[in-house]
C-alpha atoms as a PDB file:
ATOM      1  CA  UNK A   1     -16.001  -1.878 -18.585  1.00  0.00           C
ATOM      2  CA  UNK A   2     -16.316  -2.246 -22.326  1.00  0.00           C
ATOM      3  CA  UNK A   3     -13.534  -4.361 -22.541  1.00  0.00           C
ATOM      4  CA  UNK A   4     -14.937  -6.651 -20.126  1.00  0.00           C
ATOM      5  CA  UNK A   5     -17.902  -6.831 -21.660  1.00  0.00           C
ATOM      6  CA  UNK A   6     -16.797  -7.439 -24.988  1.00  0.00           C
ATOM      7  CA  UNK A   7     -14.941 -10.424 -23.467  1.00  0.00           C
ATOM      8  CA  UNK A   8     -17.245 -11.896 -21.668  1.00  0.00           C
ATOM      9  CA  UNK A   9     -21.004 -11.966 -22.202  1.00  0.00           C
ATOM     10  CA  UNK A  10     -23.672 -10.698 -19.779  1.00  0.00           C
ATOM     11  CA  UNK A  11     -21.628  -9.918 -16.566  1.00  0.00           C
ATOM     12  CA  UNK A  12     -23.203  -8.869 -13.174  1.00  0.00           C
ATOM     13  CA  UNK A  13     -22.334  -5.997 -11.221  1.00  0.00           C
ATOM     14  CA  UNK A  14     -20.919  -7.909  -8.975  1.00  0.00           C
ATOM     15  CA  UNK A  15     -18.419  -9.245 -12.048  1.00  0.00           C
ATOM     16  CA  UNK A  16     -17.848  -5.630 -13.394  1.00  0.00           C
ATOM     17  CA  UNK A  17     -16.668  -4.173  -9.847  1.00  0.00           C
ATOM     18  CA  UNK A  18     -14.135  -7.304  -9.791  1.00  0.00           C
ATOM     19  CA  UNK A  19     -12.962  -6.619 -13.257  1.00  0.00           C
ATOM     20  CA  UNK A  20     -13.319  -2.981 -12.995  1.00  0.00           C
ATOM     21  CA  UNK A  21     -12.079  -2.765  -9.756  1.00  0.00           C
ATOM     22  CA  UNK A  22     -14.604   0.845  -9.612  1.00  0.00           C
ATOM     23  CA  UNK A  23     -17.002   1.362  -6.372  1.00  0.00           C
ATOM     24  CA  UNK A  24     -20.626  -0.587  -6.912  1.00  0.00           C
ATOM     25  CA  UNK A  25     -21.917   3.621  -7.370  1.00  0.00           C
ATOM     26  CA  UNK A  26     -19.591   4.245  -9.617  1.00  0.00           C
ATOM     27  CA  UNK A  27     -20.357   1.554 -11.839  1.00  0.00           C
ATOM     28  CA  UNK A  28     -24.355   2.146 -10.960  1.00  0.00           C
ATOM     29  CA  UNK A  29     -23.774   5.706 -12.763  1.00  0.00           C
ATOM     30  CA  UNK A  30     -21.499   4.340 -15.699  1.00  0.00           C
ATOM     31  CA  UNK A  31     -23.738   1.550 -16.560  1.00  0.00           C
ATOM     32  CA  UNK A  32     -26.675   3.800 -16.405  1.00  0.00           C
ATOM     33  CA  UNK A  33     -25.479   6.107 -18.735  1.00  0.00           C
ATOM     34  CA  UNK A  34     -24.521   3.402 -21.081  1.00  0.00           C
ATOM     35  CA  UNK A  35     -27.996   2.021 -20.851  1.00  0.00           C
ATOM     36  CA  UNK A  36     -29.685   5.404 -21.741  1.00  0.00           C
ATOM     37  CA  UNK A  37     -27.449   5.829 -24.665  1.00  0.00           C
ATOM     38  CA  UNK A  38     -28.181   2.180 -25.605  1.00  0.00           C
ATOM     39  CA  UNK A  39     -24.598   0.808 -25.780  1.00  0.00           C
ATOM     40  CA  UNK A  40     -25.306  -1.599 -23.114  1.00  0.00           C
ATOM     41  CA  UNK A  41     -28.694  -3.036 -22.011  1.00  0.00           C
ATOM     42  CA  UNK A  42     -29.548  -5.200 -18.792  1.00  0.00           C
ATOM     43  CA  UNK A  43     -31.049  -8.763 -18.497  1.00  0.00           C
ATOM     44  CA  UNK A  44     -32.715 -10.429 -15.294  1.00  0.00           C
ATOM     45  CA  UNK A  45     -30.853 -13.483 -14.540  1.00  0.00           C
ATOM     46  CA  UNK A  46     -31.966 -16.647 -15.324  1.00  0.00           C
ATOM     47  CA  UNK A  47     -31.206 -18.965 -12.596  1.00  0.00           C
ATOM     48  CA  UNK A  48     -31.033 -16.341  -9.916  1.00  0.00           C
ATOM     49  CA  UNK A  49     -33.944 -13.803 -10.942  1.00  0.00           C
ATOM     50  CA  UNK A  50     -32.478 -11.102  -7.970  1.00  0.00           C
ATOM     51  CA  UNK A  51     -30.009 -10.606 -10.053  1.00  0.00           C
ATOM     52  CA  UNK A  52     -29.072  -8.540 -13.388  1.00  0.00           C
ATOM     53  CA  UNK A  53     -26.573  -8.903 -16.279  1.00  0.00           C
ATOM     54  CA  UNK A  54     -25.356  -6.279 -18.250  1.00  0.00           C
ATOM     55  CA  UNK A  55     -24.816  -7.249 -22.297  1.00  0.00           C
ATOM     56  CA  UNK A  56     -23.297  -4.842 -24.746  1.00  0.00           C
ATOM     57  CA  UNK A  57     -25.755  -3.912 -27.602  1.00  0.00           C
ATOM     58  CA  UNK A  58     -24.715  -3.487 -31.030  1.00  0.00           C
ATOM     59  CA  UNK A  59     -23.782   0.071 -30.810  1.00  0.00           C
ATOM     60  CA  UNK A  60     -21.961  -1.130 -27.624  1.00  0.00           C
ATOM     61  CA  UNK A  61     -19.797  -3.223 -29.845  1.00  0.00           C
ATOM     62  CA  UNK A  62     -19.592  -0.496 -31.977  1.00  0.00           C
ATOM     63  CA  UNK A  63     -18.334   2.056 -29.447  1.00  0.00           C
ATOM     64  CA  UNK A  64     -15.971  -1.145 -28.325  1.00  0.00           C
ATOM     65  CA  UNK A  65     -14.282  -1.082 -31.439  1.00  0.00           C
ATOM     66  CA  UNK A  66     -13.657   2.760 -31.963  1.00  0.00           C
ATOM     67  CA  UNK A  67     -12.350   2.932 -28.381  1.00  0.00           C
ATOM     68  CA  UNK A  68     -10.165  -0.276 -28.732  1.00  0.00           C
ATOM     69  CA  UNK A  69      -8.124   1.233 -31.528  1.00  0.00           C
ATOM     70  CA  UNK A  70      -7.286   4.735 -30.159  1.00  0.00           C
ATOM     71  CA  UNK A  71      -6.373   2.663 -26.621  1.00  0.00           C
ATOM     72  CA  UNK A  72      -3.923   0.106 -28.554  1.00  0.00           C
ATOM     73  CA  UNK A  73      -2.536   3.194 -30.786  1.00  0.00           C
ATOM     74  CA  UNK A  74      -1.836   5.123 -27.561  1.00  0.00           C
ATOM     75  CA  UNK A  75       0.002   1.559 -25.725  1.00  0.00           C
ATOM     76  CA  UNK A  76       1.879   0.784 -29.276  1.00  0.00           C
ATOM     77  CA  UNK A  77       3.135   4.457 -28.701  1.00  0.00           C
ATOM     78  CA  UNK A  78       3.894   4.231 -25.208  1.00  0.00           C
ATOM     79  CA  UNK A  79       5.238   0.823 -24.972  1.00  0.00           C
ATOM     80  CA  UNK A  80       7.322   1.325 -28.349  1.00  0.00           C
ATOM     81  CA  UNK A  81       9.200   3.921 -26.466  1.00  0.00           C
ATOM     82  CA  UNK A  82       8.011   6.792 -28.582  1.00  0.00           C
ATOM     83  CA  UNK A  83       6.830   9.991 -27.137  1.00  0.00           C
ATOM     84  CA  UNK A  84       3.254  11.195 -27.126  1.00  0.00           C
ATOM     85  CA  UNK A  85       2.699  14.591 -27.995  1.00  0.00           C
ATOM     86  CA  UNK A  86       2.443  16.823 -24.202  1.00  0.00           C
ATOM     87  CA  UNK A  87      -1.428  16.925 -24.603  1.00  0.00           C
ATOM     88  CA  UNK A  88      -1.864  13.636 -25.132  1.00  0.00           C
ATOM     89  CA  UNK A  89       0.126  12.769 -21.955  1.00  0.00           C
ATOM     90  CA  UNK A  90      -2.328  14.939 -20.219  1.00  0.00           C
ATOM     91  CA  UNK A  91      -5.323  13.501 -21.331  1.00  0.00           C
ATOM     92  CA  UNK A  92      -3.920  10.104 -20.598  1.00  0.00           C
ATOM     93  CA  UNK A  93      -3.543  11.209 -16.997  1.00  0.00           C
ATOM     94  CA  UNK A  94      -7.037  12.801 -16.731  1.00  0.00           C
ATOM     95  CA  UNK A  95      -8.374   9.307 -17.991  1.00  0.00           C
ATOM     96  CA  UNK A  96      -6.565   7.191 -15.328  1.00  0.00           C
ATOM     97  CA  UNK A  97      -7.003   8.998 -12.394  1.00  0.00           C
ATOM     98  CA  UNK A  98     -10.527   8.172 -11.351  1.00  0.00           C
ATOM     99  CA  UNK A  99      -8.990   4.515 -11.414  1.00  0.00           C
ATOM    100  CA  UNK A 100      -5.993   5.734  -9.196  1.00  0.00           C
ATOM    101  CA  UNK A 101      -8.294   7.642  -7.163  1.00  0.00           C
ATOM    102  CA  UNK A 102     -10.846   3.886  -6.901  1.00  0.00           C
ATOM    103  CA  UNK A 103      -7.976   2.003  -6.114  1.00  0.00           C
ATOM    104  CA  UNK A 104      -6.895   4.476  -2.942  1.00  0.00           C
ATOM    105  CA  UNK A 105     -10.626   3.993  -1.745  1.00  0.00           C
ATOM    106  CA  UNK A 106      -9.336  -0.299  -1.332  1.00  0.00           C
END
């Protein structure tokens, strides 16, 4: 969700469930959190006013950035053939399967 974010200013839910491809509760929770701990903040819509957007804040970016480099470390390893260390594997795994486990809801 940060990554979409960062991409793309002030998506809707209805844009982070595409790009996410996580349950509309799911995302509810996540972006919820987020907001309380400030690294993401929510607009009303301009044109349609039923509707919210969801901006990262400057600690959002911030958070953005440390994440992005321990992400493209772990693919440079992984797609460079190397092996990661056994717990590293593991907590690899334990990150992707809420997204495996999403994806089986579809």
């Amino acid at each position: 969700m940060l990554e979409s974010l960062a991409r793309e200013r002030g998506l809707t839910m209805a844009d982070l469930i595409v790009r996410t491809a996580a349950n509309g509760a799911t995302l509810t929770r996540v972006v919820d959190r987020l907001v309380s701990t400030a690294a993401v903040y929510r607009e009303v819509d301009l044109v349609d006013r039923r509707e919210a957007r969801v901006y990262l804040s400057a600690r959002g970016r911030a958070l953005h950035r440390r994440l992005a480099t321990v992400v493209e470390e772990h693919e440079r390893i992984f797609l460079g053939g190397n092996h990661l260390p056994e717990a590293a594997v593991h907590r690899l795994c334990s990150a992707f399967l809420p997204v495996t486990e999403v994806r089986a809801e579809h």
